[in-house]
Protein backbone atom coordinates (compact mmCIF):
# COMPACT_ATOMS: atom_id res chain seq x y z
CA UNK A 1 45.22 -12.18 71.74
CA UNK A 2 46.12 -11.89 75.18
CA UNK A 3 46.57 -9.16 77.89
CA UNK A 4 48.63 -8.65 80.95
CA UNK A 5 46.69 -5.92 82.45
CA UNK A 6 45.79 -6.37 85.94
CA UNK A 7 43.43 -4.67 87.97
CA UNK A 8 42.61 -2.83 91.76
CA UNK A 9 41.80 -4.73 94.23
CA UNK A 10 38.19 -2.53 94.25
CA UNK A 11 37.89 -2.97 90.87
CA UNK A 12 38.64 -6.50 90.76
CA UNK A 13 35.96 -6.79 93.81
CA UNK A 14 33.34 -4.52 91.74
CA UNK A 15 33.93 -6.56 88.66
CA UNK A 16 34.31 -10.02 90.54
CA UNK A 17 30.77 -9.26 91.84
CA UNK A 18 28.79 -8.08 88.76
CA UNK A 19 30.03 -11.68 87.44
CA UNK A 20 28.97 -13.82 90.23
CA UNK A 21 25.66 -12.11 90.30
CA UNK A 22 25.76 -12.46 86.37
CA UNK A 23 26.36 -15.97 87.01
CA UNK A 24 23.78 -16.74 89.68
CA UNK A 25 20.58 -15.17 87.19
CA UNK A 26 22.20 -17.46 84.32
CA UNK A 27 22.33 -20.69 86.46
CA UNK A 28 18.61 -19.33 87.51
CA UNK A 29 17.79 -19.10 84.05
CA UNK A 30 18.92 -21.85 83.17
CA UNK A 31 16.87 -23.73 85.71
CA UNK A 32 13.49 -22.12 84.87
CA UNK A 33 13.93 -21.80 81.50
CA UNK A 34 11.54 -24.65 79.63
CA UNK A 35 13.16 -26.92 76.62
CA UNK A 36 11.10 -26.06 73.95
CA UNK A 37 6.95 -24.83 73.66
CA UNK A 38 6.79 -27.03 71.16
CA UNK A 39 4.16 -29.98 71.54
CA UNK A 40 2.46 -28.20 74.77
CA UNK A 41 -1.11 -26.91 73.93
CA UNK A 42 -0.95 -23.61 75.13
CA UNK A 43 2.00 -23.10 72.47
CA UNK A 44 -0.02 -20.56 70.14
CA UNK A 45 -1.73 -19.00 72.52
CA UNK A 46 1.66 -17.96 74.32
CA UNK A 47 3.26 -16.99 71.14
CA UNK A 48 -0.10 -15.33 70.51
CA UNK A 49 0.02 -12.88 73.04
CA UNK A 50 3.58 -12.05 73.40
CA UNK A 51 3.15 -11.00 68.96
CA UNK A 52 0.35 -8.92 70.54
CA UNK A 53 2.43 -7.91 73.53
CA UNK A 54 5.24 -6.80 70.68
CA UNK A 55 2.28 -5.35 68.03
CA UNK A 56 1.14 -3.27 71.03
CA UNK A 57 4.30 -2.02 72.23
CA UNK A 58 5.19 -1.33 68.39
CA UNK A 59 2.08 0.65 67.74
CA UNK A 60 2.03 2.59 70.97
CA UNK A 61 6.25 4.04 70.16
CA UNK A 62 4.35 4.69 66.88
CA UNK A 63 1.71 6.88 68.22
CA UNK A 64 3.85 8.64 70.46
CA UNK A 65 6.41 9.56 67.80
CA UNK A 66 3.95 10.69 65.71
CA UNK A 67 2.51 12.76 69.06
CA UNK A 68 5.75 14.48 69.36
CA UNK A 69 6.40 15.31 66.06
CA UNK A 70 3.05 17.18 65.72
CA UNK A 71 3.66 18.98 69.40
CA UNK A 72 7.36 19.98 67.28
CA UNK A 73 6.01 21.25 64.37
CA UNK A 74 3.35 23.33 66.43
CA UNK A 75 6.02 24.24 68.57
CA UNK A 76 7.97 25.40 65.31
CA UNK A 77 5.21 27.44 64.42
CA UNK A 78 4.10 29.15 67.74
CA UNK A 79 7.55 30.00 69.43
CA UNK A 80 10.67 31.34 69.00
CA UNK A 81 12.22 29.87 71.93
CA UNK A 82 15.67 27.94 71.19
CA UNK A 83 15.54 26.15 74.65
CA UNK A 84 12.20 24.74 73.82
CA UNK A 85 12.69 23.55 70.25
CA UNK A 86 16.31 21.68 71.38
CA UNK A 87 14.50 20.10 74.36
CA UNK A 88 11.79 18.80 72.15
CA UNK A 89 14.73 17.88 69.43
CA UNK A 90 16.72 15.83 72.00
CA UNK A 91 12.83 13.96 72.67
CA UNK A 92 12.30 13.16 69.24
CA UNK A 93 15.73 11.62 68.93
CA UNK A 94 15.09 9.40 71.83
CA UNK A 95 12.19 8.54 70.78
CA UNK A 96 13.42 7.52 67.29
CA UNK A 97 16.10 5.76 69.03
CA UNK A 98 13.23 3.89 71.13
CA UNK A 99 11.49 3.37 67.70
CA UNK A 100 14.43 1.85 66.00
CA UNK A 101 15.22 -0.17 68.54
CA UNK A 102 11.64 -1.68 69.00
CA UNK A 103 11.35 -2.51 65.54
CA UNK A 104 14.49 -4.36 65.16
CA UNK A 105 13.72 -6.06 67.89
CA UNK A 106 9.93 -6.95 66.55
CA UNK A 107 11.65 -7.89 63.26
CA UNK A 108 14.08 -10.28 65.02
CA UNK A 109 11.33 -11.81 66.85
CA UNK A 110 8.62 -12.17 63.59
CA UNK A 111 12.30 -14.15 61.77
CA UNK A 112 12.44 -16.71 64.42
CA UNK A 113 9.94 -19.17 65.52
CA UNK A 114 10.00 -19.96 69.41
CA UNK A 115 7.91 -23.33 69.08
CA UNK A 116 11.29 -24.86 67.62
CA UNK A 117 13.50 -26.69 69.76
CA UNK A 118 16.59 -25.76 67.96
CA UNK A 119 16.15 -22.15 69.28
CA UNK A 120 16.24 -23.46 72.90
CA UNK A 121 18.78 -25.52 72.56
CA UNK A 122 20.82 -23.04 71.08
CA UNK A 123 19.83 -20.53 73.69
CA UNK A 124 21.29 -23.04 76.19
CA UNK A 125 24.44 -23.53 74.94
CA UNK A 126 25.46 -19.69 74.81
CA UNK A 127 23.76 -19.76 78.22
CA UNK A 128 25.97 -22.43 79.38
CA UNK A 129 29.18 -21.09 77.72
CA UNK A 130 28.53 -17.61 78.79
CA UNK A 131 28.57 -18.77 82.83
CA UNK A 132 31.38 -21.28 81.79
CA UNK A 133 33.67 -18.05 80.77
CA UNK A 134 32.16 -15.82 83.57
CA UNK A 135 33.09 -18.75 86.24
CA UNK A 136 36.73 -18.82 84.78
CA UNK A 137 36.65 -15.10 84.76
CA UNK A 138 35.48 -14.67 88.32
CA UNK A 139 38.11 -17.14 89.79
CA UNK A 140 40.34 -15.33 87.63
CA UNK A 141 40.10 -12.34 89.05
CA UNK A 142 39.68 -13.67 92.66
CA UNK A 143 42.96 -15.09 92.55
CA UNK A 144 44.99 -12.86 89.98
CA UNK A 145 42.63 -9.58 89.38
CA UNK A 146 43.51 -10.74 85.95
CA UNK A 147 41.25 -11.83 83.15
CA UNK A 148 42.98 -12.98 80.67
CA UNK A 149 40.57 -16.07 80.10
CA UNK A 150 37.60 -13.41 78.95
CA UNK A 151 40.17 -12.01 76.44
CA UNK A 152 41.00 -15.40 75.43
CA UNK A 153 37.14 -16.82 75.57
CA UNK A 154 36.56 -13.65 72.99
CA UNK A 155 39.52 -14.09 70.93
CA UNK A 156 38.61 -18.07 71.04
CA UNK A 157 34.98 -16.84 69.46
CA UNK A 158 36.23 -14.35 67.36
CA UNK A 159 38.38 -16.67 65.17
CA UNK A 160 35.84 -19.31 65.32
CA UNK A 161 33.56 -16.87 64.35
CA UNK A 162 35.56 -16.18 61.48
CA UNK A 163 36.28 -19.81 60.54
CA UNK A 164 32.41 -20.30 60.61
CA UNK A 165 31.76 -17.05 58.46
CA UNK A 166 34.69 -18.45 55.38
CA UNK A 167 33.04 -21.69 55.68
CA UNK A 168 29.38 -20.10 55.33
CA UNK A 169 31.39 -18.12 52.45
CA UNK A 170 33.38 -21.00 50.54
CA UNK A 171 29.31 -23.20 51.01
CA UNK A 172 27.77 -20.35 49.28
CA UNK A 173 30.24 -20.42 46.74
CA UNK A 174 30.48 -23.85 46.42
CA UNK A 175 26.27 -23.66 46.26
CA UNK A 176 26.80 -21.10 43.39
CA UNK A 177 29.67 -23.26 41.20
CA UNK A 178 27.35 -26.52 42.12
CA UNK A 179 24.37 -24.34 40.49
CA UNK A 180 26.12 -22.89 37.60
CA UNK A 181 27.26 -26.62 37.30
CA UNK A 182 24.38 -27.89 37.16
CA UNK A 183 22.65 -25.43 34.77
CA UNK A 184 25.56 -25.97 32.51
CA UNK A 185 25.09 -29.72 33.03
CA UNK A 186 21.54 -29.29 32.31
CA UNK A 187 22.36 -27.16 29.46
CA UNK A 188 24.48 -29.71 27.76
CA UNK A 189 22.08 -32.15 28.59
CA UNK A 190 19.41 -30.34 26.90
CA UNK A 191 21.81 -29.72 23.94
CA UNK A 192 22.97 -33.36 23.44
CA UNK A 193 19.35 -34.28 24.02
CA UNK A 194 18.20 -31.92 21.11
CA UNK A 195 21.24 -33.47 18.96
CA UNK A 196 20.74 -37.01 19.64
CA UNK A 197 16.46 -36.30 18.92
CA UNK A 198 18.10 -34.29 15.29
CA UNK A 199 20.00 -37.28 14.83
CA UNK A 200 17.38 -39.75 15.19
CA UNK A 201 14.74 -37.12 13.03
CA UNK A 202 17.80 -37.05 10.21
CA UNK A 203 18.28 -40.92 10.33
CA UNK A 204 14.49 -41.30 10.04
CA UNK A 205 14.45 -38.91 7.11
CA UNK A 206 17.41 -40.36 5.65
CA UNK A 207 15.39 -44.03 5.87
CA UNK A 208 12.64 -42.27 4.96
CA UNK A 209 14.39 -40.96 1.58
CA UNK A 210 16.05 -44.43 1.25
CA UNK A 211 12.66 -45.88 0.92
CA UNK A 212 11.47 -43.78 -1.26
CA UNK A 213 14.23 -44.22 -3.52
CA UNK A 214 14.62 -47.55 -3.64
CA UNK A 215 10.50 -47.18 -4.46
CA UNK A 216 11.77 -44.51 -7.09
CA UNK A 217 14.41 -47.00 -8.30
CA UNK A 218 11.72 -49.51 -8.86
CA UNK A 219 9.24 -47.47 -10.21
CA UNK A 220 11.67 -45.33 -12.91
CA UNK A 221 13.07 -48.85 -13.87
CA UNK A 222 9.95 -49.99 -15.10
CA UNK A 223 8.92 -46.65 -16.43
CA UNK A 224 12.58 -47.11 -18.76
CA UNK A 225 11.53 -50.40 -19.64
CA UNK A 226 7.99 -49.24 -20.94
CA UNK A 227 9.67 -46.86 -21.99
CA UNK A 228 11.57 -48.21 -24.38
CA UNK A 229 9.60 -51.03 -25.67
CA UNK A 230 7.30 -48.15 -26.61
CA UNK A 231 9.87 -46.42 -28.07
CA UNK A 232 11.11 -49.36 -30.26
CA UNK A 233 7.53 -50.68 -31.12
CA UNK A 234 6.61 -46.23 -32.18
CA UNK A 235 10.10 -46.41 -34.16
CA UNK A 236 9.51 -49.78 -35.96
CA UNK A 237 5.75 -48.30 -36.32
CA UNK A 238 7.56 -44.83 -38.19
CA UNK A 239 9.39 -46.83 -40.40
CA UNK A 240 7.05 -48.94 -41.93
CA UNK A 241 4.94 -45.51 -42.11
CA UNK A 242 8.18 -43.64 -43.57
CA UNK A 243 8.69 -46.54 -46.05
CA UNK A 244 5.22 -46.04 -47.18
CA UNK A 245 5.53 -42.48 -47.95
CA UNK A 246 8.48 -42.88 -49.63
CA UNK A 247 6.81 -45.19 -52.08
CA UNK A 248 4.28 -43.17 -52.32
CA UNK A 249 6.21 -40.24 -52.73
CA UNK A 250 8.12 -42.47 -55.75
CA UNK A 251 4.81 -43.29 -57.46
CA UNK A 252 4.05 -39.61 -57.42
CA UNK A 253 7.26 -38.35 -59.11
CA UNK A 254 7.14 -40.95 -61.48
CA UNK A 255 3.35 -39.71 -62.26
CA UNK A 256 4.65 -36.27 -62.21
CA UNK A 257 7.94 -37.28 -64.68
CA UNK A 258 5.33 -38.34 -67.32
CA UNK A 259 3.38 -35.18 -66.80
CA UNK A 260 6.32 -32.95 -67.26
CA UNK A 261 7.56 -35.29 -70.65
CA UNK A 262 3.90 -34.61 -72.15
CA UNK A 263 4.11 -31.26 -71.28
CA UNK A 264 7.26 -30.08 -72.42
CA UNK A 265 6.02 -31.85 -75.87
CA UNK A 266 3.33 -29.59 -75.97
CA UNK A 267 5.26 -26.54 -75.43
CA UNK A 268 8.18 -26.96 -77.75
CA UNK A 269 5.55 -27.70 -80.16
CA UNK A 270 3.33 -24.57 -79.30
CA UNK A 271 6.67 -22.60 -78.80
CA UNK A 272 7.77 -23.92 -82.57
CA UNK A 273 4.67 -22.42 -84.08
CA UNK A 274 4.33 -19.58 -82.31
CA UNK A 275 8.25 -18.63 -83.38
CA UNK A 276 6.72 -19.18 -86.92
CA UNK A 277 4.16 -17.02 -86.02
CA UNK A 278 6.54 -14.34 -84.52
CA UNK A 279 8.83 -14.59 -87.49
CA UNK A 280 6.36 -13.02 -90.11
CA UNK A 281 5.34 -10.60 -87.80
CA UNK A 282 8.86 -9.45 -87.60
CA UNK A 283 9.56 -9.32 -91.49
CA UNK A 284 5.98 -7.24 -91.49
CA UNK A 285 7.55 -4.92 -89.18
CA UNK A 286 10.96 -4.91 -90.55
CA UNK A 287 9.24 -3.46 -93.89
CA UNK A 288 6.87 -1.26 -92.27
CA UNK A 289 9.70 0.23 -90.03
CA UNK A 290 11.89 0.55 -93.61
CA UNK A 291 9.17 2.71 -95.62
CA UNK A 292 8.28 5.07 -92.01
CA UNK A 293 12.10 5.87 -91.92
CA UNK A 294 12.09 7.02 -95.42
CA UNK A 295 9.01 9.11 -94.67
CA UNK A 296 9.84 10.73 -91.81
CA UNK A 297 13.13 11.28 -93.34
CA UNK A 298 11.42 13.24 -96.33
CA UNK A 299 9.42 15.19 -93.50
CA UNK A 300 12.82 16.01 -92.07
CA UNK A 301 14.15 17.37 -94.82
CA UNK A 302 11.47 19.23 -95.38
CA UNK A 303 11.07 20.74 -91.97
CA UNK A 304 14.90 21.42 -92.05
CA UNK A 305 14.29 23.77 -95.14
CA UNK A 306 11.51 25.76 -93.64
CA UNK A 307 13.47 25.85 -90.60
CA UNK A 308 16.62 27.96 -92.75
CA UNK A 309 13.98 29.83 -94.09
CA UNK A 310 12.67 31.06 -90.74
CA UNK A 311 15.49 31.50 -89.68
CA UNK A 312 16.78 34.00 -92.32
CA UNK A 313 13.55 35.92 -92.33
CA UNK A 314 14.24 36.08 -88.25
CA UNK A 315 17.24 37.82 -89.15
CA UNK A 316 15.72 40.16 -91.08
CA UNK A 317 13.08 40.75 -88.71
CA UNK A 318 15.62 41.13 -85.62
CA UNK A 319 17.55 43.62 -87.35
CA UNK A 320 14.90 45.73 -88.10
CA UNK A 321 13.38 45.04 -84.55
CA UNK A 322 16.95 47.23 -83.44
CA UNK A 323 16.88 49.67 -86.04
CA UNK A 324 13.53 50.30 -84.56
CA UNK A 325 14.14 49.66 -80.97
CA UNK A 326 17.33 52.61 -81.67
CA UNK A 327 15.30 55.08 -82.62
CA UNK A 328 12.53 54.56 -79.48
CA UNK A 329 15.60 55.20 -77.67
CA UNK A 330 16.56 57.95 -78.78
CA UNK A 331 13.50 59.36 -79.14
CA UNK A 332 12.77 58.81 -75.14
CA UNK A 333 16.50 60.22 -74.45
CA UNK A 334 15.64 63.37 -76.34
CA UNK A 335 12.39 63.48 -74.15
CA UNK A 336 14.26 63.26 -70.67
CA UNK A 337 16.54 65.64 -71.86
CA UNK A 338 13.92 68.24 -72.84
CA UNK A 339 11.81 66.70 -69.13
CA UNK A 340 15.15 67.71 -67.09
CA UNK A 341 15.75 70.87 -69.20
CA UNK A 342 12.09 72.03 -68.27
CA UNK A 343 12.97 70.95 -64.82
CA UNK A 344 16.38 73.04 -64.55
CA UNK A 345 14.94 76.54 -65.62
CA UNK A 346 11.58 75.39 -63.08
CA UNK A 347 14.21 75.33 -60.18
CA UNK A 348 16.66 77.83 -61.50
CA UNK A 349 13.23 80.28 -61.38
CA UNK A 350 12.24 79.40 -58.45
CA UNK A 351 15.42 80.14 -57.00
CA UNK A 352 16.13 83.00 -58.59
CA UNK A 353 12.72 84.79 -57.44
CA UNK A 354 13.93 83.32 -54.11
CA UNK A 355 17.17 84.92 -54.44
CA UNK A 356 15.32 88.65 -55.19
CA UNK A 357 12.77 88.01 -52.45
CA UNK A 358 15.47 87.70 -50.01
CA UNK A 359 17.62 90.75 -51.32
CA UNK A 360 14.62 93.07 -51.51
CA UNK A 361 13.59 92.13 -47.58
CA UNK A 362 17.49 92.40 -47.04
CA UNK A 363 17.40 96.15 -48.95
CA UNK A 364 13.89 96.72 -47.20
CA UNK A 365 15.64 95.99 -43.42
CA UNK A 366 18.77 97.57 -44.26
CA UNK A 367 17.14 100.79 -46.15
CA UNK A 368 19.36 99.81 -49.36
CA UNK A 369 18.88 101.99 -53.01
CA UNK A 370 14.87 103.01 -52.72
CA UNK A 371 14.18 102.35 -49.32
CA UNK A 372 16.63 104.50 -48.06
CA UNK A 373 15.39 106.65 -45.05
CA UNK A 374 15.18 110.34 -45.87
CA UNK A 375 17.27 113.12 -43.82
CA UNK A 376 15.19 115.42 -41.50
CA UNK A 377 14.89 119.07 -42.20
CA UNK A 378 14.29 121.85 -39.95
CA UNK A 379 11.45 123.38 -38.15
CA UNK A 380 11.40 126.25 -40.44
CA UNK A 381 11.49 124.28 -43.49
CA UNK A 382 8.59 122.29 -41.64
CA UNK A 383 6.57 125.10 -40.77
CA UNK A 384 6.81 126.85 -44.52
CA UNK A 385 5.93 123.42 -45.90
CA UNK A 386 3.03 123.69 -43.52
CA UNK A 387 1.77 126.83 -44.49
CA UNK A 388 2.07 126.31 -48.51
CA UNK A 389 0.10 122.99 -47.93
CA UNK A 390 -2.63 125.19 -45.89
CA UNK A 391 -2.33 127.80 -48.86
């Protein structure tokens, strides 16, 4: 960036002397100005007491801050007076301002250590740059009341400035993909690590299992062998054992075919005389069932003829039971008849002396036939009836 403007000659003569007195305190300063405290003894102690210098200066802007924001409040309290409370307004603002300032600076100075030599050195190169620029300047000015070289200087710094702030920015990134490589790189370390030590614990377990196998092998082998030599030697055992039964077994039904021979001899024999035996027995029978038919038969015929003589005299007996049983009937029906007749004239009496009750109160009310009322003769006729009964 540059700039054409040019200036008075007072101004350029006010300027042009601010800078050369700038310049003369920087060329002082940078005369009295000592390298670096570090490595002389009385380092601490000088840092010492310019912290305490700072502390003290700190803590007495603290205490008056806190003075004049009691005296406000009271102030608040105790007077109306506008003037008054924007006068003391306008104080505590400068004194906050005082404050701020005081602390930043405190905090700048408590971030940086002065027994460094990198500070100094540091501090000497602005120093030197600073009068470097303020020279050009000042010649500048003295010969063109132009300075163009202090808007250059600052442009100069400002894009260096920026260079040095994307460079800080593309480090810190560059720290932050170098740290997510790494942790990714350790991450995959760890990982193959953990699948190389699973690799070795599987191929120890699969040795492991191959040993025991091959042990297994072995040891089932000779369990089969055993195995089956005890198996032939148990079947060879259960068929000589088998074939002994079996003869046994023979020797028994053989014992057992005689038994049944002599046996069934003795039965048909027994059987042959007890059929003998049952044979009369049935002829007994036979003739003893024979003469019991014909006597029950007799007994039949003779119950059979009492039976139609029962029966007739039943007859008889039954008919005369109706004839009998007719005239009961008849009897009772002549009975009811004469009851009910008895009955009728009861009720047709009853009524009837009801019916002549009723008529004679009906004549009686009504003063029907007899109970007439008689006509009323005169006073005359009264009076001679009167005096006949008194006669």
């Amino acid at each position: 960036m540059s700039t054409d403007v040019s200036l008075g000659g007072s101004d350029a003569i006010h300027i042009a002397t601010v800078l050369e007195d700038c310049v003369d305190q920087l060329s002082v300063l940078g005369k009295i100005m000592p390298a670096s405290f570090d490595g002389r003894p009385e380092a601490f102690s000088i840092v010492h007491s310019q912290m305490n210098e700072l502390l003290s200066g700190q803590r007495d802007l603290e205490t008056r801050y806190q003075s004049i924001l009691a005296k406000k409040i009271d102030l608040k309290h105790s007077t109306q007076n506008t003037g008054k409370l924007t006068d003391m307004e306008k104080e505590v603002l400068e004194m906050g301002k005082d404050l701020k300032n005081s602390t930043h600076v405190f905090a700048r100075s408590v971030r940086q250590n002065p027994l460094t030599g990198d500070n100094m050195v540091k501090i000497q190169d602005d120093r030197l740059f600073l009068e470097g620029v303020m020279t050009e300047t000042l010649s500048e000015l003295i010969q063109n009341c132009t300075f163009q070289y202090l808007a250059h200087a600052v442009d100069t710094q400002k894009e260096r400035k920026a260079h040095l702030q994307e460079t800080i920015l593309k480090e810190e990134n560059g720290r932050k993909r170098v740290k997510l490589l790494q942790k990714q790189l350790t991450d995959i370390k760890k990982e193959k690590e953990k699948e190389i030590q699973e690799r070795n614990e599987m191929i120890a377990h699969l040795k492991d299992q191959l040993q025991e196998m091959k042990a297994k092998t072995n040891m089932e082998g000779k369990y089969i062998k055993k195995c089956a030599e005890v198996s032939v030697a148990q079947t060879q055992k259960k068929c000589s054992l088998s074939e002994k039964e079996l003869k046994d077994e023979i020797e028994g039904h053989r014992h057992e075919i005689d038994e049944e021979i002599r046996c069934n001899s003795e039965i048909v024999s027994f059987l042959t005389t007890h059929h003998q035996e049952l044979t009369r027995k049935v002829d007994f029978w036979m003739n003893k069932y024979e003469k019991d038919v014909e006597a029950k038969q007799h007994e039949l015929d003779v119950l059979k003829a009492s039976k139609a003589k029962d029966l007739e005299k039943l007859q008889e007996l039954t008919k005369l039971y109706r004839e009998y049983e007719q005239v009961v009937v008849e009897d009772r029906i002549e009975k009811e008849k004469a009851r009910r007749k008895q009955e009728q004239e009861a009720i047709e009496l009853k009524a009837s002396i009801k019916v002549q009750s009723w008529w004679r109160g009906v004549m009686v009310r009504k003063g029907f036939g007899p109970y007439a009322k008689k006509k009323k003769k005169g006073k005359k006729g009264k009076k001679g009836k009167g005096k006949k009964k008194k006669k």
